[in-house]
C-alpha atoms as a PDB file:
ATOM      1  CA  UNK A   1       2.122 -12.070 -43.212  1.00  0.00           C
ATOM      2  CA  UNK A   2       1.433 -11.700 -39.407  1.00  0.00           C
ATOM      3  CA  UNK A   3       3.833 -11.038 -37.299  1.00  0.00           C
ATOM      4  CA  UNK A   4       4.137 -12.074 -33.272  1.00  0.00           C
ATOM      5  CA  UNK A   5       5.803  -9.915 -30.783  1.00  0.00           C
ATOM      6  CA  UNK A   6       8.460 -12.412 -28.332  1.00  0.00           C
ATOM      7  CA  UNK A   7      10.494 -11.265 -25.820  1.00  0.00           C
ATOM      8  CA  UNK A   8      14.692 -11.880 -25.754  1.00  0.00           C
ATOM      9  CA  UNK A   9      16.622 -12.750 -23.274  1.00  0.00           C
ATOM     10  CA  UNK A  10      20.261 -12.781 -24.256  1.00  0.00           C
ATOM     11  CA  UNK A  11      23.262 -13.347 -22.402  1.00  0.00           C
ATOM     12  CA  UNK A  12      26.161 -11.978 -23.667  1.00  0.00           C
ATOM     13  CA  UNK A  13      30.214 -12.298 -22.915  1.00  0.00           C
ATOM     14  CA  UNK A  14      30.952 -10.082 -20.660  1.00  0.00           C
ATOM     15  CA  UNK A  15      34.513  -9.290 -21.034  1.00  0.00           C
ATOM     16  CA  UNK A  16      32.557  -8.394 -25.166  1.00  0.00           C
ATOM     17  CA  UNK A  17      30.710  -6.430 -23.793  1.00  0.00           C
ATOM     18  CA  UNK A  18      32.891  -5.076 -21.275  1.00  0.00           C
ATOM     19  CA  UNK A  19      35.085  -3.933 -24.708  1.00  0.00           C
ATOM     20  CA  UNK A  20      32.642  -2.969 -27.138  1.00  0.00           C
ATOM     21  CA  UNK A  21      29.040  -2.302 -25.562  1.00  0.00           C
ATOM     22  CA  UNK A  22      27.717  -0.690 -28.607  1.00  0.00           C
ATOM     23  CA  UNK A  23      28.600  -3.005 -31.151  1.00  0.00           C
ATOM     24  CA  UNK A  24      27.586  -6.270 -28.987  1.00  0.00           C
ATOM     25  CA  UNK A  25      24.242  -4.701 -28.107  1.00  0.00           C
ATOM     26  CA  UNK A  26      23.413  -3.328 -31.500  1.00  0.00           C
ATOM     27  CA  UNK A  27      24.203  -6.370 -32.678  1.00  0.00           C
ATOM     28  CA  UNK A  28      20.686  -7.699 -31.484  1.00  0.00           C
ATOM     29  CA  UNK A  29      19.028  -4.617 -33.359  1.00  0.00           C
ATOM     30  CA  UNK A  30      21.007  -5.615 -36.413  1.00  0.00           C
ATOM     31  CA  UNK A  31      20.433  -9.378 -36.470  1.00  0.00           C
ATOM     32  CA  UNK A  32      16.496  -8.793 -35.893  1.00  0.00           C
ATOM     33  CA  UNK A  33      16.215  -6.152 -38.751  1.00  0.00           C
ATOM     34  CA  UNK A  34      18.022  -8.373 -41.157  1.00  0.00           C
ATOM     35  CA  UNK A  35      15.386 -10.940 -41.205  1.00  0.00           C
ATOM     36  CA  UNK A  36      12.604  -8.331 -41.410  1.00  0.00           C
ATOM     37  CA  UNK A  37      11.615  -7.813 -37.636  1.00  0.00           C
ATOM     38  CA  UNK A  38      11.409  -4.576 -35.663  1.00  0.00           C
ATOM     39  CA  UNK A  39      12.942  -3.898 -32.178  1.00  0.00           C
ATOM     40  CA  UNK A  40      10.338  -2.721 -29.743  1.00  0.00           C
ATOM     41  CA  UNK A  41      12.919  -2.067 -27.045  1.00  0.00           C
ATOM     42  CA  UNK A  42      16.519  -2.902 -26.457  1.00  0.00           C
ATOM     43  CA  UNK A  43      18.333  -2.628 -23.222  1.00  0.00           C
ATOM     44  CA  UNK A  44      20.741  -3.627 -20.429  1.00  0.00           C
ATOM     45  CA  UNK A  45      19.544  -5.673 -18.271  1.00  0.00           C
ATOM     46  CA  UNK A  46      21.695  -6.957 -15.441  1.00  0.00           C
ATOM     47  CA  UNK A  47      25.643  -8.168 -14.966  1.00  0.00           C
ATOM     48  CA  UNK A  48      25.879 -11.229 -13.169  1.00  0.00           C
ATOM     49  CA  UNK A  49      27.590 -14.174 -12.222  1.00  0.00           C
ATOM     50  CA  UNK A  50      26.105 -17.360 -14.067  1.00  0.00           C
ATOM     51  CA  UNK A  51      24.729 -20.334 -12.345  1.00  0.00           C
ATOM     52  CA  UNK A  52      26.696 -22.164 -13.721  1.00  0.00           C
ATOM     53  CA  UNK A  53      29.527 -21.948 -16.103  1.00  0.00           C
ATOM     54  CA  UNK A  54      28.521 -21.678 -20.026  1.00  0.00           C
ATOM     55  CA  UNK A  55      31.230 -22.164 -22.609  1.00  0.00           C
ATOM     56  CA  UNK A  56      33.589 -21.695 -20.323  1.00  0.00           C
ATOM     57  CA  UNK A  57      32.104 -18.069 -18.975  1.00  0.00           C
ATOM     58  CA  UNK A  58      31.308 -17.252 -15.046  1.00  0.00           C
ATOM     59  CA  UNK A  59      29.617 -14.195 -15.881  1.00  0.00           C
ATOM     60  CA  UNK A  60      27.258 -12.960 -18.137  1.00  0.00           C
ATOM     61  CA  UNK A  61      25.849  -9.607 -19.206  1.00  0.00           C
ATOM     62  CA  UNK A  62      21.431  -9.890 -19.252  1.00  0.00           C
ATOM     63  CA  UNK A  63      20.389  -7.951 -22.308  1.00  0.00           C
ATOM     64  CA  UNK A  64      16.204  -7.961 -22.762  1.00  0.00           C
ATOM     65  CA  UNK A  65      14.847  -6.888 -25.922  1.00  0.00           C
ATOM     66  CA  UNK A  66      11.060  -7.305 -27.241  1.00  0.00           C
ATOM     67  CA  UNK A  67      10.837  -7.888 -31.338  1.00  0.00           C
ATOM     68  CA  UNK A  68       8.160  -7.763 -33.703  1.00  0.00           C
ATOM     69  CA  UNK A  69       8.944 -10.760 -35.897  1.00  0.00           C
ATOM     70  CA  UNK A  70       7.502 -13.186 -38.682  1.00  0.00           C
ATOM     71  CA  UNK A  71       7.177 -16.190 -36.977  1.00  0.00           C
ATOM     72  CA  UNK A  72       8.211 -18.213 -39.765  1.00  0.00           C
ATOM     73  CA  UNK A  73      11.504 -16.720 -39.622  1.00  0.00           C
ATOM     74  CA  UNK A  74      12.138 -17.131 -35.928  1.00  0.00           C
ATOM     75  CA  UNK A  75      14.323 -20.526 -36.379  1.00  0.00           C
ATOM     76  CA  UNK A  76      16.569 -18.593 -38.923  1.00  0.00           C
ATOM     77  CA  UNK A  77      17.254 -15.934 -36.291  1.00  0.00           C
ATOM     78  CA  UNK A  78      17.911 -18.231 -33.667  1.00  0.00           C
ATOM     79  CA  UNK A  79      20.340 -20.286 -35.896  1.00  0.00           C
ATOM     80  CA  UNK A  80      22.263 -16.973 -36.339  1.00  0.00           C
ATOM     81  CA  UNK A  81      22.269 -16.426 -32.563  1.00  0.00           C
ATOM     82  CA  UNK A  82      23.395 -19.787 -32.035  1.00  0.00           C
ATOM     83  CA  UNK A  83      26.438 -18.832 -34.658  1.00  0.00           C
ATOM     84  CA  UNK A  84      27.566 -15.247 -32.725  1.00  0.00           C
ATOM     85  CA  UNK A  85      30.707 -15.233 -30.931  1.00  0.00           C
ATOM     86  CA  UNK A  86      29.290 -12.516 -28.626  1.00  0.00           C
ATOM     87  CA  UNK A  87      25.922 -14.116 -27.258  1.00  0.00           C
ATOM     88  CA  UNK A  88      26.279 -17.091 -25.014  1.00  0.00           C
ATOM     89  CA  UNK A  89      22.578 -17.826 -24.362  1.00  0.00           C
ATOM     90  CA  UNK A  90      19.270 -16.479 -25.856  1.00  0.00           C
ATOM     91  CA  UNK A  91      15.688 -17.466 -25.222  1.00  0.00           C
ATOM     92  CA  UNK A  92      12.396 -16.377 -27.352  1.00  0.00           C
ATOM     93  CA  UNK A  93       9.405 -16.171 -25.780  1.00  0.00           C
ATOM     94  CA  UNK A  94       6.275 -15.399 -27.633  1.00  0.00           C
ATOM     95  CA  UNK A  95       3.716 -12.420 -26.095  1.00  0.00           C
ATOM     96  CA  UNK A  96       0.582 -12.827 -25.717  1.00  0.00           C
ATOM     97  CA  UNK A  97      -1.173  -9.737 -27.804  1.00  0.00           C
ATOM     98  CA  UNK A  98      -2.855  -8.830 -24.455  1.00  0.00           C
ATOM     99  CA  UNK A  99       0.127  -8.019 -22.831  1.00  0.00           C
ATOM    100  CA  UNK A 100       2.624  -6.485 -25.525  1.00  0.00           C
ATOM    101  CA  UNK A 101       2.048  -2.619 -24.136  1.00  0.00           C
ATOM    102  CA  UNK A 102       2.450  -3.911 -20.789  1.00  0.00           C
ATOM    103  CA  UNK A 103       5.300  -5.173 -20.853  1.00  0.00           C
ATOM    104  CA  UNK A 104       7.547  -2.956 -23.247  1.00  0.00           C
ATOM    105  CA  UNK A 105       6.209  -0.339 -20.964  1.00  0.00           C
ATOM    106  CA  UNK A 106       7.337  -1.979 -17.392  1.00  0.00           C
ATOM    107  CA  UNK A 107      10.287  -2.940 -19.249  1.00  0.00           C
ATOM    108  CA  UNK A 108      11.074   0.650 -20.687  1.00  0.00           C
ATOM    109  CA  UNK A 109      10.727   2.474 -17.486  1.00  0.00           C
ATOM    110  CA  UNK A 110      10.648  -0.212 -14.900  1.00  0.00           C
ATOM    111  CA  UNK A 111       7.099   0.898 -13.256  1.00  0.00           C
ATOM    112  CA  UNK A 112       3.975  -0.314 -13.621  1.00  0.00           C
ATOM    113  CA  UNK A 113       1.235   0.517 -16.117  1.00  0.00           C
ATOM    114  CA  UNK A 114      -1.191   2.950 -15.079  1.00  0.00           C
ATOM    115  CA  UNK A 115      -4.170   1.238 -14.129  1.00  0.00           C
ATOM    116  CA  UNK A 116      -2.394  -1.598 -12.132  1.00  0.00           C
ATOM    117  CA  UNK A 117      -1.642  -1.144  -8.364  1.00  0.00           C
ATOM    118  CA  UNK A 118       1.070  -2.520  -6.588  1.00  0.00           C
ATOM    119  CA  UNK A 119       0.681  -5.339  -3.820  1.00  0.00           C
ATOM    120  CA  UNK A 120       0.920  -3.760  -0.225  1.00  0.00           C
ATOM    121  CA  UNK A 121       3.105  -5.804   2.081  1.00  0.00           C
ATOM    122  CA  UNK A 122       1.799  -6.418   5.308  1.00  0.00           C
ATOM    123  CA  UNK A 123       3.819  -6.286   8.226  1.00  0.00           C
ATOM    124  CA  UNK A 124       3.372  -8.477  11.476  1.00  0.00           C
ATOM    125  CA  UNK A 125       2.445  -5.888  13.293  1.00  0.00           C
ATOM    126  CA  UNK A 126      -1.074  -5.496  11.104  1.00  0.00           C
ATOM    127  CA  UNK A 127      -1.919  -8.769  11.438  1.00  0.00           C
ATOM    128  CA  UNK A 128      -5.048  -8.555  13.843  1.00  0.00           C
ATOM    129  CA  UNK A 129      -4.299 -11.114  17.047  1.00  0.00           C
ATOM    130  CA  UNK A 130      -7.297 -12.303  16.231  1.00  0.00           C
ATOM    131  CA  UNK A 131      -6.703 -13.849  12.847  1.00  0.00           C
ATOM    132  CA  UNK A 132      -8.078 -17.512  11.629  1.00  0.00           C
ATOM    133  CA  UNK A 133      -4.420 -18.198  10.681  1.00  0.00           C
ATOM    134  CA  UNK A 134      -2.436 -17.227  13.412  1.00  0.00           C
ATOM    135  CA  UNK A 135      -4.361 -20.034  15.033  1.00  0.00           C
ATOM    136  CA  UNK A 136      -3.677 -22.468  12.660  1.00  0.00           C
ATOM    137  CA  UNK A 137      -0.007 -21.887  13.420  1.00  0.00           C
ATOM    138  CA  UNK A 138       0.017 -22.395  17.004  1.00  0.00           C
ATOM    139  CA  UNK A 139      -2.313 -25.161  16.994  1.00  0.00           C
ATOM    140  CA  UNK A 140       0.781 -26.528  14.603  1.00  0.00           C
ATOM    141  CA  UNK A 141       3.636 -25.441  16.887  1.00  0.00           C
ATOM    142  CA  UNK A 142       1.762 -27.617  19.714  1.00  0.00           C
ATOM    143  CA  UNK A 143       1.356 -30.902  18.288  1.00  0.00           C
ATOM    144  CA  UNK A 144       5.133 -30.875  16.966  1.00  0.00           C
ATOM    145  CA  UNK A 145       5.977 -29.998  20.662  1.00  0.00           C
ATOM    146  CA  UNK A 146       3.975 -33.486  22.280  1.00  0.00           C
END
């Protein structure tokens, strides 16, 4: 059967995790493996205060993960998800095959592929005075002044 690659986003109880980081995190790894999928990476993400409360929690520990998984058995894993004390919130998003290597590999070492380049910020000061836009922004600043 083929199988899809989806990324995780969990969000796990912090004080849980706070306790027993091994066994809430490897809980992910065990859950996926049960139902025949393979864990392309696993890790910590971020700690942070929710939006919003979520069953009653403030704060949330951001665990990402990217699976290799039967897509028929995707709703089965999400039902146990659904059923784990530890996890408040999960999401699944399928990869697109293009982008699989890509993405474990930012996500692994938090840099970018080799073979992309990074977006140079530009400063004011290397904007020429001349510039089409600046223009357009003055010519704006005067009519909301009349």
């Amino acid at each position: 059967m083929a199988q899809n690659v989806y990324e995780g986003l969990f969000i796990f109880d912090s004080d849980l995790y706070a306790k027993e980081p091994d066994n809430v995190s490897g809980q992910v790894t065990r859950i996926i493996e049960q139902f025949g999928g393979e864990v392309l990476l696993s890790r910590l993400w971020d700690e942070r205060k929710l939006a919003y409360p979520i069953k009653g929690h403030r704060r949330g520990t951001y665990w990402l993960a990217y699976l290799r998984i039967d897509p028929l058995k995707v709703k089965e894993l999400t039902r146990q998800f659904q059923l784990s004390e530890s996890v408040i919130r999960f999401l699944f998003l399928h990869v697109d095959p293009r982008l699989v290597e890509t993405l474990v590999e930012h996500a692994r070492t938090g840099h970018l592929h080799a073979g992309e380049q990074q977006v140079e910020q530009i400063t004011e000061e290397e904007i020429p005075t001349n510039s089409p836009f600046l223009e357009v922004e003055i010519a704006e600043e005067t009519e909301e002044s009349v």
